[in-house]
Structures are given as C-alpha cells and as structure tokens.
C-alpha atoms as a PDB file:
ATOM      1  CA  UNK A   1       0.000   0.000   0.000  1.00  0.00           C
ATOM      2  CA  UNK A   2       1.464   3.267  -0.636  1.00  0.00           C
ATOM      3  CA  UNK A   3       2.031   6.573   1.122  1.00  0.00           C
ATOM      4  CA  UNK A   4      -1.241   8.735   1.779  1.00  0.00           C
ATOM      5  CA  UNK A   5       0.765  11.974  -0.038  1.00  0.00           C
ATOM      6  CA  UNK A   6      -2.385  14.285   0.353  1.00  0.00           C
ATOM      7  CA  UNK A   7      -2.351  13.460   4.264  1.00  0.00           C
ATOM      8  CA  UNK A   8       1.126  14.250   4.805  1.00  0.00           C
ATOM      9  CA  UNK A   9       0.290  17.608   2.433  1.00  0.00           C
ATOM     10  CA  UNK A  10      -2.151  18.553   4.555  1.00  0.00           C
ATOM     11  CA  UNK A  11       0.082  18.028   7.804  1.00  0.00           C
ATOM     12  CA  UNK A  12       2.414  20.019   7.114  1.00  0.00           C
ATOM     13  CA  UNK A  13       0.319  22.716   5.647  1.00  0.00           C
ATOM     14  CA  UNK A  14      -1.877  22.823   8.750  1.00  0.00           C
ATOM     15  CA  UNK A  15       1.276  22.691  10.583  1.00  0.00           C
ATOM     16  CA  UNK A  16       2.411  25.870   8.690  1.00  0.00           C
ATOM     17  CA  UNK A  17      -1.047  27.859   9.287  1.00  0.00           C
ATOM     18  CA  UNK A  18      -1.045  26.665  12.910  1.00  0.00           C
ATOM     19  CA  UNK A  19       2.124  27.190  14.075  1.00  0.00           C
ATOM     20  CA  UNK A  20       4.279  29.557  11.630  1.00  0.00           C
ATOM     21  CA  UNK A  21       1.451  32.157   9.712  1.00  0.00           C
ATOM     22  CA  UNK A  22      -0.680  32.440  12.579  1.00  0.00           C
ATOM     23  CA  UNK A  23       1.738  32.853  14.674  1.00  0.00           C
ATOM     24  CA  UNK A  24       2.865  35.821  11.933  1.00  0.00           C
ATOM     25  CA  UNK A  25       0.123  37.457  11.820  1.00  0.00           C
ATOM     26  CA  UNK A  26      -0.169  37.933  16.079  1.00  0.00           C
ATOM     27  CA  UNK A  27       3.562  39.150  15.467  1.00  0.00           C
ATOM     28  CA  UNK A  28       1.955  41.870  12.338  1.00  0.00           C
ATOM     29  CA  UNK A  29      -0.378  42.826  14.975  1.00  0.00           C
ATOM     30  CA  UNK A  30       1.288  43.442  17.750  1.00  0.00           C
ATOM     31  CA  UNK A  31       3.661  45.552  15.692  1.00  0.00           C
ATOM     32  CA  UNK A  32       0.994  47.541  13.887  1.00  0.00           C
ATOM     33  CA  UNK A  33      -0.237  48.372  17.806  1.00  0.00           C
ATOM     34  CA  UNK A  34       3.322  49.956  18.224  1.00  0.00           C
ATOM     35  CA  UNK A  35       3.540  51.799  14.930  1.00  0.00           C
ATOM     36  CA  UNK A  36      -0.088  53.167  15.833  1.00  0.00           C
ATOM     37  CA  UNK A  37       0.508  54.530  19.562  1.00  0.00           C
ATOM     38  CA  UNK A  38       3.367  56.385  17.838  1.00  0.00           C
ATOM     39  CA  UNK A  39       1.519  57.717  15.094  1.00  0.00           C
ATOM     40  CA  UNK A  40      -1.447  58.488  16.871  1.00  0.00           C
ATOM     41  CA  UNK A  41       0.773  60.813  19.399  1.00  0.00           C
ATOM     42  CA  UNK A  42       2.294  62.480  16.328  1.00  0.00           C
ATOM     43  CA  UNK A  43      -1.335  62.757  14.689  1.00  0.00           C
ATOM     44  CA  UNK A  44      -0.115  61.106  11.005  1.00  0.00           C
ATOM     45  CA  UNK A  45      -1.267  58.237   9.476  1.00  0.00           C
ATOM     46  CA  UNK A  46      -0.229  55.077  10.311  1.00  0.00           C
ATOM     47  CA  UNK A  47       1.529  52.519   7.653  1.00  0.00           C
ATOM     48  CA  UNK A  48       0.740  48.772   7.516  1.00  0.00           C
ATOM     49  CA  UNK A  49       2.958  46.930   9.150  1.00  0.00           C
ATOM     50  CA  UNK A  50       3.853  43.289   7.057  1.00  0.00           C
ATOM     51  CA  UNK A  51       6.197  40.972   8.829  1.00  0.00           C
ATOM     52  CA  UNK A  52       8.486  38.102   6.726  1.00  0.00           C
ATOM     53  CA  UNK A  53      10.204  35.137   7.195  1.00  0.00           C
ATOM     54  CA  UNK A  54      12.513  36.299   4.915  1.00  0.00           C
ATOM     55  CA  UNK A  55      16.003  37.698   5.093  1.00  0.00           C
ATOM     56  CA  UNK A  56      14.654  41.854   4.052  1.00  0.00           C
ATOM     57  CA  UNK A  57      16.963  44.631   4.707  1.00  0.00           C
ATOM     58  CA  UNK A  58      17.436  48.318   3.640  1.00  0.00           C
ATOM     59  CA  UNK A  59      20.428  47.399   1.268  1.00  0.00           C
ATOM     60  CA  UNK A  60      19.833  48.684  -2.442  1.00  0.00           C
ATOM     61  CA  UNK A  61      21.359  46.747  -5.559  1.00  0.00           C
ATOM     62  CA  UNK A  62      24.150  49.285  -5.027  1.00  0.00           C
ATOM     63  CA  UNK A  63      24.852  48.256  -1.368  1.00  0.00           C
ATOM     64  CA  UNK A  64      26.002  45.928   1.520  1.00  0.00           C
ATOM     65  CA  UNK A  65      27.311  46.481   5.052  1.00  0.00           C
ATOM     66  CA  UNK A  66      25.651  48.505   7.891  1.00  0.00           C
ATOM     67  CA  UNK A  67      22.483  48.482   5.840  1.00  0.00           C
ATOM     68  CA  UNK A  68      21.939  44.942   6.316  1.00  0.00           C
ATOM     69  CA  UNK A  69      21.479  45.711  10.215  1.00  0.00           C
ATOM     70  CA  UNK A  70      18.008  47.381   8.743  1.00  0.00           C
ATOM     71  CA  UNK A  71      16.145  43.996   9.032  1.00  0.00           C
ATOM     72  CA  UNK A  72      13.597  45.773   6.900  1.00  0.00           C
ATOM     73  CA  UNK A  73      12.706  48.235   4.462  1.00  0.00           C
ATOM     74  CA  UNK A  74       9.903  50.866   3.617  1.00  0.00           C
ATOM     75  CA  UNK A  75       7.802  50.807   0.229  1.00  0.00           C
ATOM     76  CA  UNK A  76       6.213  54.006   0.128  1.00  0.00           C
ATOM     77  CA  UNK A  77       3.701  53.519  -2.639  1.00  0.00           C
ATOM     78  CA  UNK A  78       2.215  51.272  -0.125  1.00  0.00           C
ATOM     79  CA  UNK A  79       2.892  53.066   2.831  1.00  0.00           C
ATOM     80  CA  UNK A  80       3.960  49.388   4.218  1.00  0.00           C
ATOM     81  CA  UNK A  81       6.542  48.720   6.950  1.00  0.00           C
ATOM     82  CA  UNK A  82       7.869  45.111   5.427  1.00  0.00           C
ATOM     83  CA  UNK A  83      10.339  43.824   8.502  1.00  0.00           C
ATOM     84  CA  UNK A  84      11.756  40.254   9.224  1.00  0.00           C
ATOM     85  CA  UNK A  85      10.327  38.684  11.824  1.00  0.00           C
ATOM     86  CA  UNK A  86      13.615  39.528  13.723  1.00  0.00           C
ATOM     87  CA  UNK A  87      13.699  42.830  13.240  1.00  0.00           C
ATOM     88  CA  UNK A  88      14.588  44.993  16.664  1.00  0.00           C
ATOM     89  CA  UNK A  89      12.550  47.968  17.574  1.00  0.00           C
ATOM     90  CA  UNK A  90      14.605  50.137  16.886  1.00  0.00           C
ATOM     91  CA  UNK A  91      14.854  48.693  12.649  1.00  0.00           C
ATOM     92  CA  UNK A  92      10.753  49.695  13.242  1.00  0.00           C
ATOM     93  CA  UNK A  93      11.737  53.065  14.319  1.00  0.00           C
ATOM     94  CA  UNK A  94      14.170  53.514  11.738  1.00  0.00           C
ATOM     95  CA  UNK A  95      11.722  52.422   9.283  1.00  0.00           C
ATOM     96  CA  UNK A  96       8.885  54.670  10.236  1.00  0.00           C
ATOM     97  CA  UNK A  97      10.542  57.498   9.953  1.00  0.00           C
ATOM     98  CA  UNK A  98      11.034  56.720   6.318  1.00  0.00           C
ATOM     99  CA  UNK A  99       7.076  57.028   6.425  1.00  0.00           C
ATOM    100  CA  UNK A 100       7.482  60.133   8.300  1.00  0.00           C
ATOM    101  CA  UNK A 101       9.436  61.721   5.650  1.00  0.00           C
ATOM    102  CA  UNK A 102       7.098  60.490   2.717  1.00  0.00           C
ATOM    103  CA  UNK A 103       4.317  62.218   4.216  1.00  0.00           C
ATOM    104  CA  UNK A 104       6.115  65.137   4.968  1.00  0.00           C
ATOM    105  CA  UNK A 105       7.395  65.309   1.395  1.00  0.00           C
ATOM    106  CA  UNK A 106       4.966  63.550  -0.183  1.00  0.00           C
ATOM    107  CA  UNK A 107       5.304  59.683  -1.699  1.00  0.00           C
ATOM    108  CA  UNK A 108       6.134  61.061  -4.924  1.00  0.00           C
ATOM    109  CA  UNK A 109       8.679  63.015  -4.244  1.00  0.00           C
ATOM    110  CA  UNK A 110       9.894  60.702  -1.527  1.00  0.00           C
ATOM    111  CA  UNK A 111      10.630  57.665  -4.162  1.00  0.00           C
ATOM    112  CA  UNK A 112      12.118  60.119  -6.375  1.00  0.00           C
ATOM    113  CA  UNK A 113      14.641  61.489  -3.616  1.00  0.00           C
ATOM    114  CA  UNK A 114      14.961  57.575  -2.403  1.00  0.00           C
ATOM    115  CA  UNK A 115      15.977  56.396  -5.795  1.00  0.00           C
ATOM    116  CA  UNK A 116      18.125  59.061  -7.313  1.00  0.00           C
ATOM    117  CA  UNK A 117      20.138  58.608  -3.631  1.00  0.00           C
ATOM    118  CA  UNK A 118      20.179  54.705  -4.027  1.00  0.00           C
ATOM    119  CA  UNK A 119      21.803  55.303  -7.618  1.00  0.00           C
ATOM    120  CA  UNK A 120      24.515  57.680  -6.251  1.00  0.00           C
ATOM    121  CA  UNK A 121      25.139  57.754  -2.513  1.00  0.00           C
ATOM    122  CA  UNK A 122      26.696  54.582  -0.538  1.00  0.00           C
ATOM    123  CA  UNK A 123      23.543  53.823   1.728  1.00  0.00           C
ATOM    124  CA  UNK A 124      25.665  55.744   4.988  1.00  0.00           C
ATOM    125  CA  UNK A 125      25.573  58.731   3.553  1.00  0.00           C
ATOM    126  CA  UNK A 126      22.051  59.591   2.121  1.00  0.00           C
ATOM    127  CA  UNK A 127      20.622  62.470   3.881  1.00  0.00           C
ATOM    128  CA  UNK A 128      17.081  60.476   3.814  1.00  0.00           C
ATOM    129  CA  UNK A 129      18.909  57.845   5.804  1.00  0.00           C
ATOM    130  CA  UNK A 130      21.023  60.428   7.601  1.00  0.00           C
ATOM    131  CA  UNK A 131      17.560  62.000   8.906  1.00  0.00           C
ATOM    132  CA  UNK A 132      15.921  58.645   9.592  1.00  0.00           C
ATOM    133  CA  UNK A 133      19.093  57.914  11.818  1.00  0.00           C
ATOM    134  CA  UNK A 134      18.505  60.587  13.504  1.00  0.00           C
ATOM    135  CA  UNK A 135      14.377  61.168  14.064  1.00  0.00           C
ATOM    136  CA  UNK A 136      14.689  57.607  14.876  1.00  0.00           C
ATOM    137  CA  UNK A 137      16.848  58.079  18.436  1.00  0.00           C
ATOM    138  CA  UNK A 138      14.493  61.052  18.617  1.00  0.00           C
ATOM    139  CA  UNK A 139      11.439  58.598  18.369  1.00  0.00           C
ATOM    140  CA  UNK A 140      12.960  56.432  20.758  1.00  0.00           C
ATOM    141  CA  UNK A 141      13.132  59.087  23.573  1.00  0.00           C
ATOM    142  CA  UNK A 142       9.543  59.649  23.268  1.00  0.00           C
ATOM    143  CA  UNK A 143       8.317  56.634  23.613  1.00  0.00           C
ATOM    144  CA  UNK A 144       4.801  55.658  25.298  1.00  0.00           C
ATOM    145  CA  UNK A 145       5.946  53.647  28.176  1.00  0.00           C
ATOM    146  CA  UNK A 146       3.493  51.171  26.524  1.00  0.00           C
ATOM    147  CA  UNK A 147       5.298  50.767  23.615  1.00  0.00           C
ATOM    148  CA  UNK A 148       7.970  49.059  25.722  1.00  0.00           C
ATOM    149  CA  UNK A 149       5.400  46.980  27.905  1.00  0.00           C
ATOM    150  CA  UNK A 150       4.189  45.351  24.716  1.00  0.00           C
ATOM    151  CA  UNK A 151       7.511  45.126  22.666  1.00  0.00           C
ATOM    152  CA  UNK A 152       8.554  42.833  25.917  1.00  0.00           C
ATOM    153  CA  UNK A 153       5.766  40.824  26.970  1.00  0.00           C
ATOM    154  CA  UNK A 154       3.990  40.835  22.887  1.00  0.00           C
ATOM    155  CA  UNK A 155       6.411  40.904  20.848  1.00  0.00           C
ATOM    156  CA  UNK A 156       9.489  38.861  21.925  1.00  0.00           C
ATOM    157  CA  UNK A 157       7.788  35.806  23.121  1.00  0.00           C
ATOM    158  CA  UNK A 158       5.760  35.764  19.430  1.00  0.00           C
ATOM    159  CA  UNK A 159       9.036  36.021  18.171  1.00  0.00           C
ATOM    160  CA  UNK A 160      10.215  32.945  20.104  1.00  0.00           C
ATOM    161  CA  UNK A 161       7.194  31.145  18.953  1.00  0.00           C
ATOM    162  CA  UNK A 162       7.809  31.909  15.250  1.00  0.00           C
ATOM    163  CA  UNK A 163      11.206  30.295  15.180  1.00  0.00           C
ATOM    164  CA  UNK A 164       9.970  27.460  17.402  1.00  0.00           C
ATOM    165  CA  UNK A 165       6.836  26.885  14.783  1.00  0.00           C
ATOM    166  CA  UNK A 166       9.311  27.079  11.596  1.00  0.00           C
ATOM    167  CA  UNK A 167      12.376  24.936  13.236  1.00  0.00           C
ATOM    168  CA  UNK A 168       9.276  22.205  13.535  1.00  0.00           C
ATOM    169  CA  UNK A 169       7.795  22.306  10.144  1.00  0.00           C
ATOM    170  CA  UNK A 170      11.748  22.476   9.153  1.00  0.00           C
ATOM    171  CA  UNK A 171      12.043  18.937  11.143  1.00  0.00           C
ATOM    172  CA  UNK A 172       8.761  17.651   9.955  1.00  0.00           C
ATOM    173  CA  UNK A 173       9.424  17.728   6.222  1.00  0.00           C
ATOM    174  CA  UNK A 174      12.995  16.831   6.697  1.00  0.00           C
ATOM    175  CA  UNK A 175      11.963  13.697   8.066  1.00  0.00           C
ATOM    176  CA  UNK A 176       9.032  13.082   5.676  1.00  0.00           C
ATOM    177  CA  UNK A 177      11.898  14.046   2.979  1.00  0.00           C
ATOM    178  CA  UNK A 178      13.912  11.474   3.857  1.00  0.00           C
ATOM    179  CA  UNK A 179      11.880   9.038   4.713  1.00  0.00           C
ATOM    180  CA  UNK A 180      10.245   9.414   1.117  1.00  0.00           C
ATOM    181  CA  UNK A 181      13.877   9.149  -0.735  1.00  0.00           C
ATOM    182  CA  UNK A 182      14.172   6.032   1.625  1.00  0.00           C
ATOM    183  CA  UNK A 183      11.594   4.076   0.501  1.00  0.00           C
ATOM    184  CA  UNK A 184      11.657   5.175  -3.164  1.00  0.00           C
ATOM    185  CA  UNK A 185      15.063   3.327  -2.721  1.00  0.00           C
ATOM    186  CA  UNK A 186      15.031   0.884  -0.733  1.00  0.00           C
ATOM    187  CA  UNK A 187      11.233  -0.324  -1.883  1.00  0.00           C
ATOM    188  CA  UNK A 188       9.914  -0.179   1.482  1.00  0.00           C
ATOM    189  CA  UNK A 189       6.282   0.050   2.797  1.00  0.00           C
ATOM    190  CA  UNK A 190       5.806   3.841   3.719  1.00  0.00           C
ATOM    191  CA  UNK A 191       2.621   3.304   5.958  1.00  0.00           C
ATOM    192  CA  UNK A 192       5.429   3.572   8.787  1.00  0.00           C
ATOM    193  CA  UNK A 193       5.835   7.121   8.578  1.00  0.00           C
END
C-alpha cells in the first residue's frame, strides 16, 4: 500500500497555518499596535505593518554592510513597513521614519529622492537615511511607556514562537523528505511514517 501523499500535504500545511502564519500574523499585529501609539501621538497616518520570514533589509542593488542591520525596508507607494520577523525595535523606528518623511514630502517626491540617492550615494551617507538615523533616536526618547510593555511581553515571546513553529515544520518535512527518498530506494512500505 502506498504513502497517503495528500495526508502528509495537509500536515504540514496545517502545521504551517497553525504554528508559523498564525503565529505571523499575532507578530503583524502586535507591531501595527506599536507603529499606531506612535503615530497616533504624532497625529499622522499610520503605515501597515507586514512581517516576513525572509532575510529583508534596507540594502539597495548598489549596497552591503551597515544596511543589512536594517532587518527591513519601507515601500512608500504602499505606505507598508515590510520587517523580518527579527527585526529589533529600533529597525521599526528607523523604518517609520522613512514614512514620516514620505508624508512630509509627499510619496512622490519621496521615491524620487529615495531612488536618485540609491543610484549615487553609498547607503551611509544619504541624507534620507542620515535624517531617519537621527528622528529615529528622537522617536525612541519619546516613547509611550506602553510601547515598551508590549515590545517585551507581545512581541518577543511571538518572536520565540515563530522560530519554534518554523524549526518544527523544518524537522517535519525533513523527516518526511527522507523518509520518502528512503523508501523510493530501498522499496519499502511507507505506511510507517
């Protein structure tokens, strides 16, 4: 008898929407809360917030280095905050004040600054990154003492749970991998697995 594919499918894809994309989209919204205490004490409108499991950071196809440490990056035709699931809160900071510069200048003109910097300017020395250095720390000072209450007990548990939910469904298919390529060679019965 052979191997019951569509049950093992369905395994591992309810063990990715239980454990790894739900667990996601908590993250998403706990972040989102952050992003929207700030910008309702500033009075602007707040981005979406998207979180990835993917590596995501501010470098350009111009750079490398210290804007890797971005674990992020800002589309502002979207007005979306896109950060890996790793990302620190200060890489949130960093990256909302991007959005606070493409209101202030408006997202037009904010892509075309972006991109004619990108093309000429190592990342370290773009004034848009220059200011978002800097209103960043600003940000920081100002704080909600809330923001911190949730970044510790929301945030960094969910992000514990993420990498606990994808180092499972890492193991899971591993094993189903393997024990797949075993039995397609050695001809044995996979009802074991």
């Amino acid at each position: 008898m052979g191997l019951d594919y569509r049950g093992l499918i369905n395994q591992v894809d309810s063990m990715i929407r239980g454990s790894v994309l739900r667990n996601l989209g908590d993250l998403e919204s706990s972040l989102e809360g952050i992003v929207e205490m700030i910008t309702e004490t500033l009075n602007v409108e707040k981005p979406r917030v998207m979180v990835t499991l993917n590596n995501v950071n501010e470098c350009s196809r111009f750079d490398s280095g210290t804007c890797s440490t971005v674990l992020g990056l800002y589309a502002a035709s979207e007005s979306v905050i896109l950060v890996n699931y790793k990302a620190d809160l200060s890489t949130l900071l960093h990256l909302l004040s991007h959005h606070l510069q493409a209101l202030e200048s408006g997202k037009a003109r904010y892509i075309q600054i972006k991109e004619a910097e990108e093309t000429r300017l190592p990342w370290e020395v773009r004034p848009l990154e220059a200011n978002a250095v800097i209103r960043s720390a600003y940000l920081a000072r100002s704080l909600p003492p809330r923001v911190f209450k949730v970044w510790n007990e929301e945030v960094k548990p969910m992000v514990k749970e993420v990498e606990e939910g994808v180092n499972r469904v890492k193991a899971l298919v591993n094993h189903l991998t393997r024990s797949i390529e075993l039995s397609t060679l050695g001809g044995s019965d996979l009802r074991r697995i």
